[in-house]
Protein backbone atom coordinates (compact mmCIF):
# COMPACT_ATOMS: atom_id res chain seq x y z
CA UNK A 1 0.41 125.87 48.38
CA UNK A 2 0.87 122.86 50.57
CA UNK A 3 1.19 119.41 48.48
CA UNK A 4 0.77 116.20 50.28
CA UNK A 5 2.35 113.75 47.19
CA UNK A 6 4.35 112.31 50.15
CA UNK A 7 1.51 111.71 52.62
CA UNK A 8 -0.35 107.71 52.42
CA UNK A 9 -3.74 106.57 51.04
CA UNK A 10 -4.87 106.21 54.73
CA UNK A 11 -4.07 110.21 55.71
CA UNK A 12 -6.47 111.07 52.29
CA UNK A 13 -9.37 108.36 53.51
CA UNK A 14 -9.42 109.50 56.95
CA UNK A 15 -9.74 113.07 55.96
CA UNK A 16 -12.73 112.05 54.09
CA UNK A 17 -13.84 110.33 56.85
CA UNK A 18 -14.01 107.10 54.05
CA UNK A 19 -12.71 104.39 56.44
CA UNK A 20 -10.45 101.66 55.25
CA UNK A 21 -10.87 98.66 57.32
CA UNK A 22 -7.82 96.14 58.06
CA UNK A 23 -9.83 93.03 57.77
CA UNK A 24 -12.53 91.79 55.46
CA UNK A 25 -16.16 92.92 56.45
CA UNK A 26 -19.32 91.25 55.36
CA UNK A 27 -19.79 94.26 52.94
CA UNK A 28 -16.61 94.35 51.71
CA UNK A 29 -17.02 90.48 51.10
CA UNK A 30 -20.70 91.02 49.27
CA UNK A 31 -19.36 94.06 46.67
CA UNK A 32 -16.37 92.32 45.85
CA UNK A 33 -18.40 88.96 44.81
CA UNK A 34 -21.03 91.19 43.37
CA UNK A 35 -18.45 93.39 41.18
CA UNK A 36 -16.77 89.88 40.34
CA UNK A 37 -19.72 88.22 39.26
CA UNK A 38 -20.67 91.71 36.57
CA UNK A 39 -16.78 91.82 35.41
CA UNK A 40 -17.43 88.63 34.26
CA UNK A 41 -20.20 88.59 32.76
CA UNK A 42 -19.29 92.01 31.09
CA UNK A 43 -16.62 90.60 29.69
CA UNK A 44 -18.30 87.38 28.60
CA UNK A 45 -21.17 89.26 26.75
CA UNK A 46 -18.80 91.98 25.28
CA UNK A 47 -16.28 89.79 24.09
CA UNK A 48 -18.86 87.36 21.88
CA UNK A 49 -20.32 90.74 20.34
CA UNK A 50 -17.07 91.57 19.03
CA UNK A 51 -16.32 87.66 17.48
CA UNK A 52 -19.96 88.25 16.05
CA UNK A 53 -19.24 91.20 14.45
CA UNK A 54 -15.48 90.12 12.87
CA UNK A 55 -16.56 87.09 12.18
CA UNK A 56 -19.45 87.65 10.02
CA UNK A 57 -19.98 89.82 6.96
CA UNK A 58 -23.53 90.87 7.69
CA UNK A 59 -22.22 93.19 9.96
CA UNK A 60 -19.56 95.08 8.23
CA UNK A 61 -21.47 98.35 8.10
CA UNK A 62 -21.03 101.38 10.17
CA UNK A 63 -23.59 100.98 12.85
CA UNK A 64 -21.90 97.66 13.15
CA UNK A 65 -18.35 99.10 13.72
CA UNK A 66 -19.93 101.27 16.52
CA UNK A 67 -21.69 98.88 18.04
CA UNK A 68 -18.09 96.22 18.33
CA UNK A 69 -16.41 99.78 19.72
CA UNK A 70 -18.56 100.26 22.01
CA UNK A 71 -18.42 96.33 22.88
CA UNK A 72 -14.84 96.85 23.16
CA UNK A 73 -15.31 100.21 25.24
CA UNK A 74 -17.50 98.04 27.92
CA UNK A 75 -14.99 95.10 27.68
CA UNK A 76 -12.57 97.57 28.44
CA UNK A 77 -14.77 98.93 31.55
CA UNK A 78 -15.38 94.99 32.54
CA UNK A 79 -11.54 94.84 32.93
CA UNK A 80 -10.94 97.79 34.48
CA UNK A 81 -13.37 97.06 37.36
CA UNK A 82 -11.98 93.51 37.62
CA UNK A 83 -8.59 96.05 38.72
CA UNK A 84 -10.63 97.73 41.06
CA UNK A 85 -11.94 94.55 42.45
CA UNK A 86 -8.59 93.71 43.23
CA UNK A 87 -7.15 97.07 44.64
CA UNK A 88 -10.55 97.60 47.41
CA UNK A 89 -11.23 97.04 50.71
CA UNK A 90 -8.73 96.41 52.78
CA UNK A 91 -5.76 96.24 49.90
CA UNK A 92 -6.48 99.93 49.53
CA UNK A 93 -4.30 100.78 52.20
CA UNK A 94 -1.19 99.44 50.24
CA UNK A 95 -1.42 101.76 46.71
CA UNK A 96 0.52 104.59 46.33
CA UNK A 97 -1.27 108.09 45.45
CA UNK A 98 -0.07 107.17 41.90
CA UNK A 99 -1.53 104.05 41.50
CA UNK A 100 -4.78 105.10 42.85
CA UNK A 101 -4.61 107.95 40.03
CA UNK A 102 -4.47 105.00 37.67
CA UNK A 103 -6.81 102.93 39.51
CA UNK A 104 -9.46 105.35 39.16
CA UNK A 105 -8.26 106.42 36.03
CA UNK A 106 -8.89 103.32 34.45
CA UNK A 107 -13.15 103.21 35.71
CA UNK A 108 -13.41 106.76 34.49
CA UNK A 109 -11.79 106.06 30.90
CA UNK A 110 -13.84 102.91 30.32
CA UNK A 111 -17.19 104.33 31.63
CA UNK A 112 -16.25 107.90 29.72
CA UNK A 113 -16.00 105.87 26.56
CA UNK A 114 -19.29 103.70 27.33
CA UNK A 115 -21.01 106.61 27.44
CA UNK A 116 -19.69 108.82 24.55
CA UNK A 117 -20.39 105.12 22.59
CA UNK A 118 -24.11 105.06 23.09
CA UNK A 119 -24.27 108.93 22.24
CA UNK A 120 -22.50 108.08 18.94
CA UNK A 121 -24.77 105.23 18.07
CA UNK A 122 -27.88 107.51 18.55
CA UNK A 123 -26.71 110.00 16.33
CA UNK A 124 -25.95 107.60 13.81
CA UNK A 125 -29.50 106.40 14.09
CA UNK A 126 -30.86 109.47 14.03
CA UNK A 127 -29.11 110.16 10.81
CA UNK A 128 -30.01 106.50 9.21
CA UNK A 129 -34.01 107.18 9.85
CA UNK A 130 -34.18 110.29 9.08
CA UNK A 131 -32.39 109.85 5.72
CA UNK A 132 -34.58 106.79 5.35
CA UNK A 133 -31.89 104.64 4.94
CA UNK A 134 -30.98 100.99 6.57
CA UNK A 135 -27.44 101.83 7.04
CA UNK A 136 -25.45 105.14 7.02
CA UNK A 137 -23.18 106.12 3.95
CA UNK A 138 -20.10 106.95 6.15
CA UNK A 139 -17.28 105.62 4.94
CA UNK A 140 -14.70 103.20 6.61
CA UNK A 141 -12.48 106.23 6.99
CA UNK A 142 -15.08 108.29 8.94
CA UNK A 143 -15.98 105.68 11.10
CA UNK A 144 -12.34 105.01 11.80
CA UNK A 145 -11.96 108.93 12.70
CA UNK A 146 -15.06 108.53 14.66
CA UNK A 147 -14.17 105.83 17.02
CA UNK A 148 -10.55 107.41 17.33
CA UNK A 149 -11.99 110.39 18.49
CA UNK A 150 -14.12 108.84 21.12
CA UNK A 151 -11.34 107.19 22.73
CA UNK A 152 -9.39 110.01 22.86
CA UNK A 153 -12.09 112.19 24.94
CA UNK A 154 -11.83 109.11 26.71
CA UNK A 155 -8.46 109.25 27.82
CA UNK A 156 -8.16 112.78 28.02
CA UNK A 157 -11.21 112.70 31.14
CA UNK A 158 -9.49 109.69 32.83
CA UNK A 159 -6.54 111.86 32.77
CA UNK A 160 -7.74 115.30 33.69
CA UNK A 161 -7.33 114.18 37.62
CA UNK A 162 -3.87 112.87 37.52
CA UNK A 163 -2.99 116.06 35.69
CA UNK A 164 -3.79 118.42 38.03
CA UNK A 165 -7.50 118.69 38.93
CA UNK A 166 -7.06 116.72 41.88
CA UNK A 167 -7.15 117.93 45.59
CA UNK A 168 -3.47 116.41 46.54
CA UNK A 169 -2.65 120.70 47.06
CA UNK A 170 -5.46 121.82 48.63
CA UNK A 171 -6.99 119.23 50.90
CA UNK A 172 -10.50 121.37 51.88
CA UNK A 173 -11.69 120.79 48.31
CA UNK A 174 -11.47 116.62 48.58
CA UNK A 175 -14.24 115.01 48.37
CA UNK A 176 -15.57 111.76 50.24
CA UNK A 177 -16.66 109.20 47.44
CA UNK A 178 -13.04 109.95 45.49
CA UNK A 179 -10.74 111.44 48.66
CA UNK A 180 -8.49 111.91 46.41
CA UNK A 181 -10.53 114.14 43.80
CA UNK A 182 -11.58 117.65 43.73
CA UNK A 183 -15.18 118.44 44.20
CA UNK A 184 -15.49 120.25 41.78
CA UNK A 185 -13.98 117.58 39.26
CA UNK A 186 -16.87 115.19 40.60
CA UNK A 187 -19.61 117.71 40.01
CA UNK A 188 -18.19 118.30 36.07
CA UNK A 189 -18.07 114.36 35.33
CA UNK A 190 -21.79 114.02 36.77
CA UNK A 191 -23.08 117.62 34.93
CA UNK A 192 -21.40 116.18 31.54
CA UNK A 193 -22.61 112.92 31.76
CA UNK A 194 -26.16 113.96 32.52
CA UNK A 195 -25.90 116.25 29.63
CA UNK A 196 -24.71 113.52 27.85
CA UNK A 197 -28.28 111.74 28.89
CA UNK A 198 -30.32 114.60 28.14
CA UNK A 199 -29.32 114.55 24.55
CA UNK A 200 -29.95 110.74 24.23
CA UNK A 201 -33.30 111.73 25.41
CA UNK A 202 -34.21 114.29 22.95
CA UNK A 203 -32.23 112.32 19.90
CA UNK A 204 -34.93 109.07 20.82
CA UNK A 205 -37.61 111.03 21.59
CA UNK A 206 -37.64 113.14 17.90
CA UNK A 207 -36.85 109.77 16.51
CA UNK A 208 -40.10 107.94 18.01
CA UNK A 209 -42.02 111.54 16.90
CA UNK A 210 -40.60 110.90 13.34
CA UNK A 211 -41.63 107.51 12.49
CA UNK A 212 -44.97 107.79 14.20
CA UNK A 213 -45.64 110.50 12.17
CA UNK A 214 -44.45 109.01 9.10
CA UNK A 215 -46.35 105.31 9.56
CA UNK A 216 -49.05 107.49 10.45
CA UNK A 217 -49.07 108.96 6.01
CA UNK A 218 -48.25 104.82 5.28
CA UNK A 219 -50.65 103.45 7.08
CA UNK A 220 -53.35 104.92 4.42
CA UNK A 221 -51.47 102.35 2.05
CA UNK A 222 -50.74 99.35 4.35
CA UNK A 223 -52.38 97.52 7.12
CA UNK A 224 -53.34 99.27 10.83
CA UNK A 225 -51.82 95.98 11.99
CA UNK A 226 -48.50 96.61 10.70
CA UNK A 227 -48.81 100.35 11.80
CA UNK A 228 -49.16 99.60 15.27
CA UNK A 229 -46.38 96.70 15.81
CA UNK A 230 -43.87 99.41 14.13
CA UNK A 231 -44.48 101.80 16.94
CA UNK A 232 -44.75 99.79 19.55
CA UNK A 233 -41.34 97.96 18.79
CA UNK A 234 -39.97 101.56 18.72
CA UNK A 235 -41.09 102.26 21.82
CA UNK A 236 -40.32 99.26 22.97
CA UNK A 237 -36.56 99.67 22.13
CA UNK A 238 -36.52 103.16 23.27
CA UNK A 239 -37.94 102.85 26.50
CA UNK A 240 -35.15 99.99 27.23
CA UNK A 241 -32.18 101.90 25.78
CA UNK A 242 -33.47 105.27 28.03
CA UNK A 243 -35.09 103.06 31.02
CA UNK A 244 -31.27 100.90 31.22
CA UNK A 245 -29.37 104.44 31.12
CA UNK A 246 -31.70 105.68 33.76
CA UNK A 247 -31.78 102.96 36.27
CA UNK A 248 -28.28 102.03 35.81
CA UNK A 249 -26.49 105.81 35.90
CA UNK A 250 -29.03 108.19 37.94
CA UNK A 251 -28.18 106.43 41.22
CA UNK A 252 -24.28 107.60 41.14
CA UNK A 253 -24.41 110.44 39.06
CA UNK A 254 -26.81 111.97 41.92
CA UNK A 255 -24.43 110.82 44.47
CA UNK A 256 -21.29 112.67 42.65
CA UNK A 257 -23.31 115.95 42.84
CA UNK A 258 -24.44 115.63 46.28
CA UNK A 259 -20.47 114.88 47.45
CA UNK A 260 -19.82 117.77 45.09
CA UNK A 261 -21.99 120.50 46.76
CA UNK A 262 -22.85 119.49 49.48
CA UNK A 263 -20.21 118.96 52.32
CA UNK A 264 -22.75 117.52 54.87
CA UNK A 265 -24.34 114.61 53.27
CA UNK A 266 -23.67 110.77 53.61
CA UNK A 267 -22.98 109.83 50.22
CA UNK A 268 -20.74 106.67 51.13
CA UNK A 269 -23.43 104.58 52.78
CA UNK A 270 -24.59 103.58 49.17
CA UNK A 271 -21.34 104.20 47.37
CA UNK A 272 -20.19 100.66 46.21
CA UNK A 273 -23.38 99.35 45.35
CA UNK A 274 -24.34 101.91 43.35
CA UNK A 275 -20.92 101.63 41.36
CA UNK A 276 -21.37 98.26 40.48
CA UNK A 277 -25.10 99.42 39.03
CA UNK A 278 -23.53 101.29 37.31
CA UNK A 279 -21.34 99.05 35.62
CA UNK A 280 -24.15 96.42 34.98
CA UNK A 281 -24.91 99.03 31.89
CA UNK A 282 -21.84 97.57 30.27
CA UNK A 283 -23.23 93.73 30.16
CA UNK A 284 -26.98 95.82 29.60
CA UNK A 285 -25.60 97.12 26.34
CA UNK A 286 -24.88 94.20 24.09
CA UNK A 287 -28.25 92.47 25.08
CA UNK A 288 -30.40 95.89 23.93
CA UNK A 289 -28.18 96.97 20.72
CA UNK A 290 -27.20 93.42 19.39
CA UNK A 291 -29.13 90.40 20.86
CA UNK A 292 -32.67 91.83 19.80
CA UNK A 293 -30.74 91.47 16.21
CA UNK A 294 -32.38 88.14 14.86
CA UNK A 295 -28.96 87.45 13.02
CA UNK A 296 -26.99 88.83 15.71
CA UNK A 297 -29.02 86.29 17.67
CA UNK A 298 -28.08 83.26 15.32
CA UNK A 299 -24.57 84.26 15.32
CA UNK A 300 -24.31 84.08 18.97
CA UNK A 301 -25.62 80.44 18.58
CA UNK A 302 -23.15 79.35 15.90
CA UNK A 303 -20.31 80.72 17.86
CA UNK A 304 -21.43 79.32 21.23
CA UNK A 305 -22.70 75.73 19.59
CA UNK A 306 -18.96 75.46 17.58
CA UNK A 307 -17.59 72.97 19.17
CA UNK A 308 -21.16 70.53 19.30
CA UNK A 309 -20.94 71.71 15.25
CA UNK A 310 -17.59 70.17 14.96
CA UNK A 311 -18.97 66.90 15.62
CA UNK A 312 -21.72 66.99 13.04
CA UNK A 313 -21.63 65.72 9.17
CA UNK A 314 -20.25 67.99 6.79
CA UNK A 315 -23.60 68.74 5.30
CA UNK A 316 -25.29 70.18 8.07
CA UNK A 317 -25.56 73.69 8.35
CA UNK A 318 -27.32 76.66 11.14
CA UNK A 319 -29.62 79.33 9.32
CA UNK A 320 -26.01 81.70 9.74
CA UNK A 321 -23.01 81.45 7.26
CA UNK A 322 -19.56 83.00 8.08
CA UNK A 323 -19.11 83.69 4.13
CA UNK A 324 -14.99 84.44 3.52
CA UNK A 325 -14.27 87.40 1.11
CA UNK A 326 -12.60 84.46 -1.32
CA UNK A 327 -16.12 82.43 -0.84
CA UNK A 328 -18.13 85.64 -1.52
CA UNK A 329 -15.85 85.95 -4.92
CA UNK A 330 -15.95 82.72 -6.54
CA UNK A 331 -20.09 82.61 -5.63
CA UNK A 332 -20.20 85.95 -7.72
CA UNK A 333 -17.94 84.47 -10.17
CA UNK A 334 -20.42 81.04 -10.48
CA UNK A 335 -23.72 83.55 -11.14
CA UNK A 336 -22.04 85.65 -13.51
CA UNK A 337 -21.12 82.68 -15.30
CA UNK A 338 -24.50 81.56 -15.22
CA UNK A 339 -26.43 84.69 -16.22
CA UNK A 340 -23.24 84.73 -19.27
CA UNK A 341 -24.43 81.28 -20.18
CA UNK A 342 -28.23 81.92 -20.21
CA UNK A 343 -27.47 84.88 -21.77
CA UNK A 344 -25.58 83.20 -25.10
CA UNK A 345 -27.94 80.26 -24.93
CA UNK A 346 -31.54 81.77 -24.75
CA UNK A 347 -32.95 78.33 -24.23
CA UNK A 348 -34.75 76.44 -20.98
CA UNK A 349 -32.88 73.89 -21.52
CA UNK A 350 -29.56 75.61 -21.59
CA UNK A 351 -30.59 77.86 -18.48
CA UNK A 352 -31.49 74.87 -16.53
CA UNK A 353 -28.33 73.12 -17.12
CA UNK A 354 -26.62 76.81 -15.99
CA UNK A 355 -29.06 76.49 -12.72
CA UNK A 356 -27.80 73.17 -12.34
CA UNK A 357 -24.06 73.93 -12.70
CA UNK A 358 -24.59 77.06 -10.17
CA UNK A 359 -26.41 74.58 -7.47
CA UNK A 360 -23.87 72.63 -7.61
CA UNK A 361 -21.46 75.20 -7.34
CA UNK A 362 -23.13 76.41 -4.35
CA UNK A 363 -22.74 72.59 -2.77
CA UNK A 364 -19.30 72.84 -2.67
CA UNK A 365 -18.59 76.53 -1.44
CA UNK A 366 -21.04 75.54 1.58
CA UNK A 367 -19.46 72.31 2.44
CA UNK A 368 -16.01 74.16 1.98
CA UNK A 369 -17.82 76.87 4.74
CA UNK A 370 -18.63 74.41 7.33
């Protein structure tokens, strides 16, 4: 078998009939601003999810954890395709076969782990409702495993290419969107991640079934009002979680199967454009999993209206409260005193003065907050 490690970037490209222009077209000029404009707001968005998330305690459950990995997963993707941005068009011509393998490798890790993210968070959903519970018993140590394992799938498909299923040795099988990958390769990535879909489908869908059926038995004790805003903010989340996958994915996934079977079609007319709509799923994703989260929401505020809070008196304060684990202790230690004291006491006036003590209490663990 024939290798080719030696050979350039340009003798792969021109095989694949994938021209690499010497100067800077209009179109190279338009997907480069267009890709720089989603890296950063990818990273942007991704980045004040994750600050939300550390930085207040409301969030420290599971679905919480997932949701900052998969923040870090697209922030990870954002900075990857600010790479690419600056390893296209005409600077193509100067990477080595290796650090195209890691160019690419990079996009395929970072999208890989996207991907395997938003599975994880379904199933974890899935689990929650149907357990009727508002957050999952895993434990830290689960969730740790959890997120572990999805980067390592990760990895392991950004490096399947460089490790051999690559088209370097047998240069009839290289396809035109990736010259430098195997058809076939293309045509597993697509399958798997429309598998991937299809399941996210069917998790949402018996979801929706499930609590339409079961505000269906409680709306003979509650309100047809109530009934019908529950299922239509369902649907209304579930049609923007599947509609985002759908419009942002479909598009290149069905041009990674067409350059994998068939040999005669023009898949690179739409290429570029349909990799940076692709990548638009990774700003998409904090706005449908954590902005439509009221506190979420006010978090984003507090951390993006900081430095305007710096200026204000000590006793203001925003409807969101970054509570320390040593705050959280000593306002636990202040009721238990109080309950202790009404407790000994028995009288109003003994209880109010506990109130009193625990207000004031309160006062000073909130000014020490701000």
């Amino acid at each position: 078998m024939d290798c080719h490690y030696n050979e350039s970037i340009t003798f792969f490209y021109n095989l694949s009939k994938k021209n690499i222009s010497d100067t800077w077209r209009t179109k190279d000029v338009v997907v480069v601003s267009m890709g720089l404009l989603v890296c950063f707001f990818v990273i942007f968005a991704n980045i004040l999810v994750m600050m939300a998330i550390f930085m207040n305690r409301r969030f420290h459950y599971p679905i919480y954890y997932l949701l900052g990995n998969l923040a870090a997963a697209d922030l990870f993707s954002g900075i990857s395709y600010l790479y690419l941005m600056f390893h296209t068009g005409p600077w193509t011509i100067k990477l080595s076969i290796y650090q195209w393998f890691v160019r690419q490798g990079l996009i395929d890790t970072s999208l890989t782990a996207s991907v395997i993210n938003l599975m994880a968070i379904a199933l974890e959903r899935h689990q929650t409702i149907f357990t009727m519970q508002l957050h999952s018993k895993m434990t830290n140590h689960r969730v740790v495993l959890l997120i572990i394992g999805i980067w390592v799938i990760a990895i392991v498909m950004g490096l399947v290419p460089t490790m051999g299923w690559h088209c370097v040795c047998n240069i009839q099988k290289c396809s035109n969107m990736a010259p430098l990958y195997s058809r076939s390769y293309l045509v597993f990535w697509a399958v798997l991640n429309l598998l991937t879909f299809t399941v996210m489908v069917a998790v949402y869908t018996r979801i929706f079934i499930y609590v339409r059926r079961k505000n269906h038995r409680m709306s003979q004790h509650t309100s047809q009002v109530k009934h019908k805003e529950t299922v239509f903010n369902l649907m209304k989340t579930v049609v923007m979680i599947l509609g985002c996958f759908v419009v942002c994915w479909t598009p290149g996934l069905v041009l990674l199967l067409l350059d994998g079977l068939c040999e005669t079609c023009n898949v690179l007319t739409y290429e570029k454009f349909f990799l940076v709509l692709a990548e638009c799923n990774s700003f998409m994703n904090p706005i449908i999993y954590s902005y439509r989260d009221k506190d979420m929401r006010d978090t984003f505020k507090r951390i993006l209206c900081y430095p305007c809070r710096r200026s204000q008196q000590t006793g203001e304060h925003s409807g969101v409260r970054f509570n320390t684990l040593e705050q959280e202790r000593r306002r636990r230690v202040l009721q238990e005193s109080w309950v202790a004291r009404r407790a000994r006491g028995g009288g109003d006036g003994q209880a109010n003065g506990g109130q009193v003590v625990l207000k004031e209490g309160e006062k000073m663990l909130d000014s020490s907050e701000s």
